[in-house]
N, C-alpha and C. Protein backbone atom coordinates (compact mmCIF):
# COMPACT_ATOMS: atom_id res chain seq x y z
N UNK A 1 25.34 174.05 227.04
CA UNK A 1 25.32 174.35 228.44
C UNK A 1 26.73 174.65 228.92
N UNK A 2 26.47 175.78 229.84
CA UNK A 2 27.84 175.75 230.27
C UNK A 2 27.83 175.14 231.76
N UNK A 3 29.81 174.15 231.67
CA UNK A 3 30.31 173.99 232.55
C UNK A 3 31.32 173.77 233.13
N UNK A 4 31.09 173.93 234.55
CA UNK A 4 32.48 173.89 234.94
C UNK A 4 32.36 174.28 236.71
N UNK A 5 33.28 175.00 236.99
CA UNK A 5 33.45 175.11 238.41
C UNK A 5 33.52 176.89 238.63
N UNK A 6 33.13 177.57 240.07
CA UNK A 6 33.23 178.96 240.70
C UNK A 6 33.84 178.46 242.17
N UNK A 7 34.86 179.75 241.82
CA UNK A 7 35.24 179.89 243.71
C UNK A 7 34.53 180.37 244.00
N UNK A 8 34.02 180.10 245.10
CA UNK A 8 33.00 181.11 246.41
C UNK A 8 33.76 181.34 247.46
N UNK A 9 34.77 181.97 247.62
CA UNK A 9 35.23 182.19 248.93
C UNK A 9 35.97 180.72 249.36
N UNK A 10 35.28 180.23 249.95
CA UNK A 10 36.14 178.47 250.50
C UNK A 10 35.84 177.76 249.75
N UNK A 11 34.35 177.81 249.03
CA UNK A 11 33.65 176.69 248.70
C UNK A 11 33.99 177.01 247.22
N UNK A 12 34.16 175.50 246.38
CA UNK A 12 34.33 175.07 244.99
C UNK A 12 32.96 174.75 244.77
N UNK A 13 32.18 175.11 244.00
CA UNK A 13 30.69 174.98 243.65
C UNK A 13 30.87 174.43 242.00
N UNK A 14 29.86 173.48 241.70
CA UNK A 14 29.37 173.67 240.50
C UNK A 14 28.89 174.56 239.07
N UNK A 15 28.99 174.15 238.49
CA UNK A 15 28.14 175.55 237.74
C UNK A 15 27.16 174.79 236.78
N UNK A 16 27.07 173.40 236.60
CA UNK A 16 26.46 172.54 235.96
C UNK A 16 24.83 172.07 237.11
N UNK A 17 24.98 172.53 237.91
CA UNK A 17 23.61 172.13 239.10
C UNK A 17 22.40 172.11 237.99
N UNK A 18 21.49 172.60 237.51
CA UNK A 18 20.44 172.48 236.90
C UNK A 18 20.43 171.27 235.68
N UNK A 19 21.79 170.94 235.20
CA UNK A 19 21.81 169.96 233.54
C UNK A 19 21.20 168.85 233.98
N UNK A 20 21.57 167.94 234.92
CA UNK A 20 21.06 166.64 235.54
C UNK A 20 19.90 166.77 236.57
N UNK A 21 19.00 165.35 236.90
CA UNK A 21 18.61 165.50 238.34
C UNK A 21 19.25 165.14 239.00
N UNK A 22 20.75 165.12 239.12
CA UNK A 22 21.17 165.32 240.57
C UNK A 22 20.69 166.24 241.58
N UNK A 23 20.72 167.67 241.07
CA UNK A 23 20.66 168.34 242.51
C UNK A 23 18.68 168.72 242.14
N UNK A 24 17.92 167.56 242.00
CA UNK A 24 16.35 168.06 241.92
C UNK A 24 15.61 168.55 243.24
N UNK A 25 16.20 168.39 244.33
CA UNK A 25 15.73 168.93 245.61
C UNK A 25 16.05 170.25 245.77
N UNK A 26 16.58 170.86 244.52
CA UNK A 26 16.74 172.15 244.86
C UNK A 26 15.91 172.86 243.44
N UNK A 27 14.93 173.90 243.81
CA UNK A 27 13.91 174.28 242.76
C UNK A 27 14.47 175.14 242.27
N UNK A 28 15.36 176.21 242.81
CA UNK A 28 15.57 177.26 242.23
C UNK A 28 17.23 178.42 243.05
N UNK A 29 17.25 178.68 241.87
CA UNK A 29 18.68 179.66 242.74
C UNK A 29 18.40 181.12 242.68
N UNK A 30 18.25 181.74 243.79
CA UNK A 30 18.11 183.12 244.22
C UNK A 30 19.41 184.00 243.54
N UNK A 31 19.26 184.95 243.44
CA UNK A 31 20.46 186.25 243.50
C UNK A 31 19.95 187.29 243.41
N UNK A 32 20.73 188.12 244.38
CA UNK A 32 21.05 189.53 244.71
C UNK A 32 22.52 190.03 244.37
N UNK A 33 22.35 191.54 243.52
CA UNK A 33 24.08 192.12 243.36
C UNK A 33 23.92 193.60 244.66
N UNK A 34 22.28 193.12 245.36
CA UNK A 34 22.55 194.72 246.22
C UNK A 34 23.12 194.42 247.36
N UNK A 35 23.10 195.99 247.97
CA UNK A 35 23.87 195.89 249.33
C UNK A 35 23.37 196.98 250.01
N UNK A 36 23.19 197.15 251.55
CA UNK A 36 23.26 198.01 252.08
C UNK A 36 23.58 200.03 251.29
N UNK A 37 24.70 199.50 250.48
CA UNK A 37 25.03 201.04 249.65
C UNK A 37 24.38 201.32 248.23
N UNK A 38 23.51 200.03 247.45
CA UNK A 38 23.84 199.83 246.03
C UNK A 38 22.29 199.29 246.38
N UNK A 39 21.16 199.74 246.83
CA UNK A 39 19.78 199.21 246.76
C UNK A 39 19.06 199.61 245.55
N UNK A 40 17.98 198.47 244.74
CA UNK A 40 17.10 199.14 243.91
C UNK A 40 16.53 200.43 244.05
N UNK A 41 15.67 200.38 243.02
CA UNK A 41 14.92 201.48 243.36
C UNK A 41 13.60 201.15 243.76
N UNK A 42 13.21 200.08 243.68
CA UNK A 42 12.34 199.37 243.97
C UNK A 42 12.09 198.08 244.63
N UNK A 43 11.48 197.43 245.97
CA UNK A 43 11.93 196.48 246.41
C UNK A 43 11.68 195.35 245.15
N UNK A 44 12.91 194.05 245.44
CA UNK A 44 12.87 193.39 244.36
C UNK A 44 12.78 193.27 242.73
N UNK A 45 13.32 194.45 242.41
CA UNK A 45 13.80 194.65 241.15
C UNK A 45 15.22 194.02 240.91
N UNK A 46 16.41 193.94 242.25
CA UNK A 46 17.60 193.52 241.91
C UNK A 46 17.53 191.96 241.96
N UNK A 47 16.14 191.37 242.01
CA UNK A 47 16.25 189.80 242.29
C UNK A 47 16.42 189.13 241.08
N UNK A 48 16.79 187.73 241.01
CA UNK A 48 17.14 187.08 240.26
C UNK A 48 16.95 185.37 240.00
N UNK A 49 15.77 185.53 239.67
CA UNK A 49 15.58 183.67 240.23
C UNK A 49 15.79 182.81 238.86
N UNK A 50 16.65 181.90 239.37
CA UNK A 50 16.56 180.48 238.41
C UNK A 50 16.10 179.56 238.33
N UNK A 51 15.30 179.60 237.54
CA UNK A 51 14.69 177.96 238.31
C UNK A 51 15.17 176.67 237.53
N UNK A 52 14.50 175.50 238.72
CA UNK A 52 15.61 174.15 237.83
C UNK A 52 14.61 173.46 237.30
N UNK A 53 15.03 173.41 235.66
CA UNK A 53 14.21 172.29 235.40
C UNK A 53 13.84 170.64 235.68
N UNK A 54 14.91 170.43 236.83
CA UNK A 54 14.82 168.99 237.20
C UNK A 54 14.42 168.94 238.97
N UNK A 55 13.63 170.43 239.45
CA UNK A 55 13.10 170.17 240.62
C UNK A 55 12.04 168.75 240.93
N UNK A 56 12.07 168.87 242.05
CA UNK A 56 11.31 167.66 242.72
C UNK A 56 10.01 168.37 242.69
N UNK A 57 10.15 169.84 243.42
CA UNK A 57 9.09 170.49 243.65
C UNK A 57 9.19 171.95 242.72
N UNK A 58 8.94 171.66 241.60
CA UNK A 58 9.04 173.48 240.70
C UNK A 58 8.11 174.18 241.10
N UNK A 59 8.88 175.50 241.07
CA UNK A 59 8.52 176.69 240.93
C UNK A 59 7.12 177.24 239.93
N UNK A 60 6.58 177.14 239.60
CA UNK A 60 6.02 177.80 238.34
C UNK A 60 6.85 179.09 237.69
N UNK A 61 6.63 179.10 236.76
CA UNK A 61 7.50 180.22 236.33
C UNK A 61 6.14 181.53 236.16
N UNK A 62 6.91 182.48 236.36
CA UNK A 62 6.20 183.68 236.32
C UNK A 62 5.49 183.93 237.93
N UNK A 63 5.65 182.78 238.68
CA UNK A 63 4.98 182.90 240.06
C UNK A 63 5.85 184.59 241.06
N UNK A 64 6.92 184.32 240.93
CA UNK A 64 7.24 185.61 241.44
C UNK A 64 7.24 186.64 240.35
N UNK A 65 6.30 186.95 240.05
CA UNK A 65 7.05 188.24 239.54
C UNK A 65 6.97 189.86 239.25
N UNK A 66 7.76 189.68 240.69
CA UNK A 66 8.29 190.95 241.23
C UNK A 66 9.94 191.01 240.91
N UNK A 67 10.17 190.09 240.22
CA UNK A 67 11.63 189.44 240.02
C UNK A 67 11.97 189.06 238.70
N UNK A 68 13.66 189.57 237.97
CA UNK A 68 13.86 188.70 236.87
C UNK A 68 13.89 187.50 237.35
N UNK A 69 13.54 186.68 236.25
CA UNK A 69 13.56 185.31 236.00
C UNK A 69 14.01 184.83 234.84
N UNK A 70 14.48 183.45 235.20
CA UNK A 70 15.27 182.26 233.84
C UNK A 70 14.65 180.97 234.30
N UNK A 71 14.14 180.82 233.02
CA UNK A 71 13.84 179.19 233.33
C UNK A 71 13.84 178.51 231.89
N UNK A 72 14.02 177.01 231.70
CA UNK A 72 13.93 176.66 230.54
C UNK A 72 12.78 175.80 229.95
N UNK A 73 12.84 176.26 228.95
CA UNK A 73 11.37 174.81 228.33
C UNK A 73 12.15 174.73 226.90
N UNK A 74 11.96 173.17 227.52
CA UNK A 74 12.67 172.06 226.17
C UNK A 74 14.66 172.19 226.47
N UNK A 75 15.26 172.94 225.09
CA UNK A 75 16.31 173.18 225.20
C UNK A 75 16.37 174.75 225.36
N UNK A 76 15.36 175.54 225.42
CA UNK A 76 15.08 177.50 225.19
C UNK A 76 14.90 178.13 226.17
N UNK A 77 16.42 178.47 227.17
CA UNK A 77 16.39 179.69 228.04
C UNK A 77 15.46 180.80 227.39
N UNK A 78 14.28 181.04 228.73
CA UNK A 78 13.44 181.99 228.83
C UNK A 78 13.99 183.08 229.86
N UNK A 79 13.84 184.00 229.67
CA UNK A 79 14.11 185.37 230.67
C UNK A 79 12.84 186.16 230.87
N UNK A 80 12.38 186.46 231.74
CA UNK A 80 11.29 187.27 232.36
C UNK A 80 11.64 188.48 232.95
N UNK A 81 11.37 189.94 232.73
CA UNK A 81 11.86 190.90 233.28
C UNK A 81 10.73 190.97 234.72
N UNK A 82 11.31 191.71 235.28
CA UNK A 82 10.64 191.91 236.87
C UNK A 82 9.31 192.79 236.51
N UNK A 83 8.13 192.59 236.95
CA UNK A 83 7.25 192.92 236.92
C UNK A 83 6.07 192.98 235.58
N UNK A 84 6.84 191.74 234.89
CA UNK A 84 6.24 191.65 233.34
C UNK A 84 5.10 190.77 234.03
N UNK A 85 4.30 189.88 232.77
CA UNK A 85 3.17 188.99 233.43
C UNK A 85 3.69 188.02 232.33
C-alpha cells in the first residue's frame, strides 16, 4: 500500500484513508480530471470512484457503472472500466 501525504492547495491530506477503519464513515472517493474546457465525450466517462473497503456503509461495487471504478477484495485491487457490467 501506498503511503504518505498530498498537498491540496492549504490542506495536507492523507493518502493512506482506505488501509485502516479510521476514516469508515467515508464509503468512497469521487474524481473528476474535467473542466468546463476538457469535457468527456460522454456524460460520466471522466468519473472515478474508489471505494473503501472499511466503509460503515459500502458502496456495492459495480453499482455505478457509468463510471471507472477501484475497489478491493481481500489484498486484489479491482478496476472496472465505465460502462462494463
Amino acid at each position: 500500500m501506498v503511503s504518505g501525504s498530498v498537498w491540496l492547495g492549504r490542506i495536507d491530506e492523507t493518502t493512506d484513508l482506505f488501509v485502516t477503519p479510521a476514516y469508515g464513515h467515508i464509503s468512497a472517493l469521487l474524481y473528476s480530471a474535467s473542466d468546463a474546457l476538457n469535457r468527456p465525450t460522454h456524460p460520466g466517462a471522466d468519473l472515478i470512484l474508489v471505494l473503501n473497503p472499511h466503509a460503515t456503509a459500502p458502496i456495492t461495487p459495480g453499482w455505478f457503472h457509468f463510471m471507472h471504478e477501484y475497489h478491493l477484495e481481500g489484498d486484489k485491487l479491482h478496476h472496472r472500466q465505465a460502462g462494463s457490467a
